[in-house]
C-alpha atoms as a PDB file:
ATOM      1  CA  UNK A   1     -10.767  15.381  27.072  1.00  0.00           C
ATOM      2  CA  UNK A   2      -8.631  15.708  23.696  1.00  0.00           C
ATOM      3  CA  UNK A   3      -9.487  13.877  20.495  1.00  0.00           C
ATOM      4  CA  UNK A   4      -6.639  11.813  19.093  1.00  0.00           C
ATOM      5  CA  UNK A   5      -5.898  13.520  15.760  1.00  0.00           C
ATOM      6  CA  UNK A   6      -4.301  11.102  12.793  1.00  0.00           C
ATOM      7  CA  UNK A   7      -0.288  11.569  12.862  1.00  0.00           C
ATOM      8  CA  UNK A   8      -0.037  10.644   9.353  1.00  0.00           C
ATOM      9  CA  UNK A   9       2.334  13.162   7.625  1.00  0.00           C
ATOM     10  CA  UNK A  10       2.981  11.602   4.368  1.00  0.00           C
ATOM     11  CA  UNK A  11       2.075   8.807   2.194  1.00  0.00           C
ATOM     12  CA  UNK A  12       4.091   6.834  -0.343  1.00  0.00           C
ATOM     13  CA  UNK A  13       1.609   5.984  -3.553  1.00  0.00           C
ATOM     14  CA  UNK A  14       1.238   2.838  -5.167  1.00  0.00           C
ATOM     15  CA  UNK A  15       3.758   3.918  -8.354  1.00  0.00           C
ATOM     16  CA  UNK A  16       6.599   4.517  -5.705  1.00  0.00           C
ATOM     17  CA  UNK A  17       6.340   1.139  -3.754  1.00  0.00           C
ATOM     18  CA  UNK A  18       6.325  -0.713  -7.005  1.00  0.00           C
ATOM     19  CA  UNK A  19       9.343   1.044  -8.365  1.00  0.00           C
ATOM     20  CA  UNK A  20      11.024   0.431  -5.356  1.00  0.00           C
ATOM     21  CA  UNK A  21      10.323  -3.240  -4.500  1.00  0.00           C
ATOM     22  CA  UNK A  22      10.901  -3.827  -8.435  1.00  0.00           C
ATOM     23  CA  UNK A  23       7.227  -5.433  -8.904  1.00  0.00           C
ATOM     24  CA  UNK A  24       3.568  -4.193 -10.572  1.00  0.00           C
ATOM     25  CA  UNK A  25       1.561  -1.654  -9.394  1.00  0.00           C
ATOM     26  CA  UNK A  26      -1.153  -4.432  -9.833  1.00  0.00           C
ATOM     27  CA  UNK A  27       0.457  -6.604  -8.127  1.00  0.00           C
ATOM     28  CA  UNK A  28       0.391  -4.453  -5.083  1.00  0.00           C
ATOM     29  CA  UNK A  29      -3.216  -3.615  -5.754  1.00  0.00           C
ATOM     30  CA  UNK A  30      -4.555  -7.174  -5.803  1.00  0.00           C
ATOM     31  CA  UNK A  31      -2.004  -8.206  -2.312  1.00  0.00           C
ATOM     32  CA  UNK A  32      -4.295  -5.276  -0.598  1.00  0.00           C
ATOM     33  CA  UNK A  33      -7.266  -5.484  -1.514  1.00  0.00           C
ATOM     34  CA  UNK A  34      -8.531  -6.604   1.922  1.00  0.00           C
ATOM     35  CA  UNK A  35      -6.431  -4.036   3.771  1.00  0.00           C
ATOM     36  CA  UNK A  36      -8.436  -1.106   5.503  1.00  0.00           C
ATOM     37  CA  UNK A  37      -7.395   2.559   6.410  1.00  0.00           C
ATOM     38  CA  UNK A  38      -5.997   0.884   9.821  1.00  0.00           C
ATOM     39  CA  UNK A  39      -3.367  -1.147   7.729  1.00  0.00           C
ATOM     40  CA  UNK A  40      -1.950   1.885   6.663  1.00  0.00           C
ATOM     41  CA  UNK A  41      -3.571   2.361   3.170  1.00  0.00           C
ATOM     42  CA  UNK A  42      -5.643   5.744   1.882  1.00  0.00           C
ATOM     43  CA  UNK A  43      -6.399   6.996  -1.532  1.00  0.00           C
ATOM     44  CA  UNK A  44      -5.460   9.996  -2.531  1.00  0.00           C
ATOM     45  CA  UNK A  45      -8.151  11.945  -5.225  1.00  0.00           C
ATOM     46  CA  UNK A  46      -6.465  15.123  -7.005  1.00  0.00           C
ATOM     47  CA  UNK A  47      -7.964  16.736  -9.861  1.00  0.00           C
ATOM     48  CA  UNK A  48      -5.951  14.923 -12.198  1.00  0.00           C
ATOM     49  CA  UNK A  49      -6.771  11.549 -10.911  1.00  0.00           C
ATOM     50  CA  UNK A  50     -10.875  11.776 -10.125  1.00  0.00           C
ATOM     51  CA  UNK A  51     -10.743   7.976  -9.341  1.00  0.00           C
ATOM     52  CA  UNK A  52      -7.832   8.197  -6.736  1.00  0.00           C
ATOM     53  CA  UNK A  53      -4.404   6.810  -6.560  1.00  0.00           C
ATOM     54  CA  UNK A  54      -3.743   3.943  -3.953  1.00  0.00           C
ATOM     55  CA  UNK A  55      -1.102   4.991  -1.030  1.00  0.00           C
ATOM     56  CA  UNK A  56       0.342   3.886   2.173  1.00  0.00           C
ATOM     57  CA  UNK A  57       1.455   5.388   5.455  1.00  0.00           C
ATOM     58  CA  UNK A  58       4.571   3.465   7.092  1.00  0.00           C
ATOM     59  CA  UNK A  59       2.048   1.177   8.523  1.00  0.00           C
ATOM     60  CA  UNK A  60       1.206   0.457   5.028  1.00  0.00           C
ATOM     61  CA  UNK A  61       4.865  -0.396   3.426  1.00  0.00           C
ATOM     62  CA  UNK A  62       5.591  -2.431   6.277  1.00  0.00           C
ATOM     63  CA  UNK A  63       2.427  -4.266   5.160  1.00  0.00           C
ATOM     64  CA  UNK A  64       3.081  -4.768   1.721  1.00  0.00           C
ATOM     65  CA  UNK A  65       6.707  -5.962   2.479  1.00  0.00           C
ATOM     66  CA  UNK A  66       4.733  -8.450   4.530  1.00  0.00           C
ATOM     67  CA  UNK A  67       2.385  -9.772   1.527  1.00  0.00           C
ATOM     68  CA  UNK A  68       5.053  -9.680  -1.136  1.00  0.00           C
ATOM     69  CA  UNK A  69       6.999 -11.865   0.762  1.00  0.00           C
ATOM     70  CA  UNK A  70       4.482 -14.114   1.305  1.00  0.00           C
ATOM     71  CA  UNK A  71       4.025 -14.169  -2.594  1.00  0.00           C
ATOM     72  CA  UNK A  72       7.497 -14.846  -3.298  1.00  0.00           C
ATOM     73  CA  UNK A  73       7.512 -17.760  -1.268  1.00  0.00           C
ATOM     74  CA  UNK A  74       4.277 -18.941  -2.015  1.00  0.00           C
ATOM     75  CA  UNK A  75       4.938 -18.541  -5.961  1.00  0.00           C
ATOM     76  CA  UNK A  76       8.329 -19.440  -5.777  1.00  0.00           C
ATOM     77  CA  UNK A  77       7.330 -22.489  -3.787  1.00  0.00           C
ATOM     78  CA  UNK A  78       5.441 -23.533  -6.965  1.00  0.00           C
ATOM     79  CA  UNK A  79       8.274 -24.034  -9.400  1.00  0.00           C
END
């Protein structure tokens, strides 16, 4: 019997995502808070960075497209 190994490969960190869907790294953090390793979100420790650095897997993006948009439409909603 094999083990199933994790095919994660890469990661995109929190920095990235933001950049890219033009919004704050905060804002990203406090959308996932409740997500778990199974949603697609790690955190990656380096030397540098002893307290870790929020990422996601493609699991993960798809997720926080997901929860922005909700936020848009909620927040936008309240205009």
């Amino acid at each position: 019997m094999t083990t199933q190994r994790n095919k994660v490969h890469h990661v995109w960190t929190v920095a990235v995502l933001a950049r890219d869907f033009g919004v704050d790294q905060d804002l990203i953090h406090d959308l996932t808070l409740g997500l778990e390793p199974e949603d697609g979100v790690i955190w990656v420790y380096d030397v540098d960075n002893e307290d870790g650095t929020l990422a996601f897997t493609d699991d993960g993006i798809q997720e926080v497209r997901l929860l922005l948009a909700e936020h848009h439409r909620i927040t936008r909603g309240k205009d």
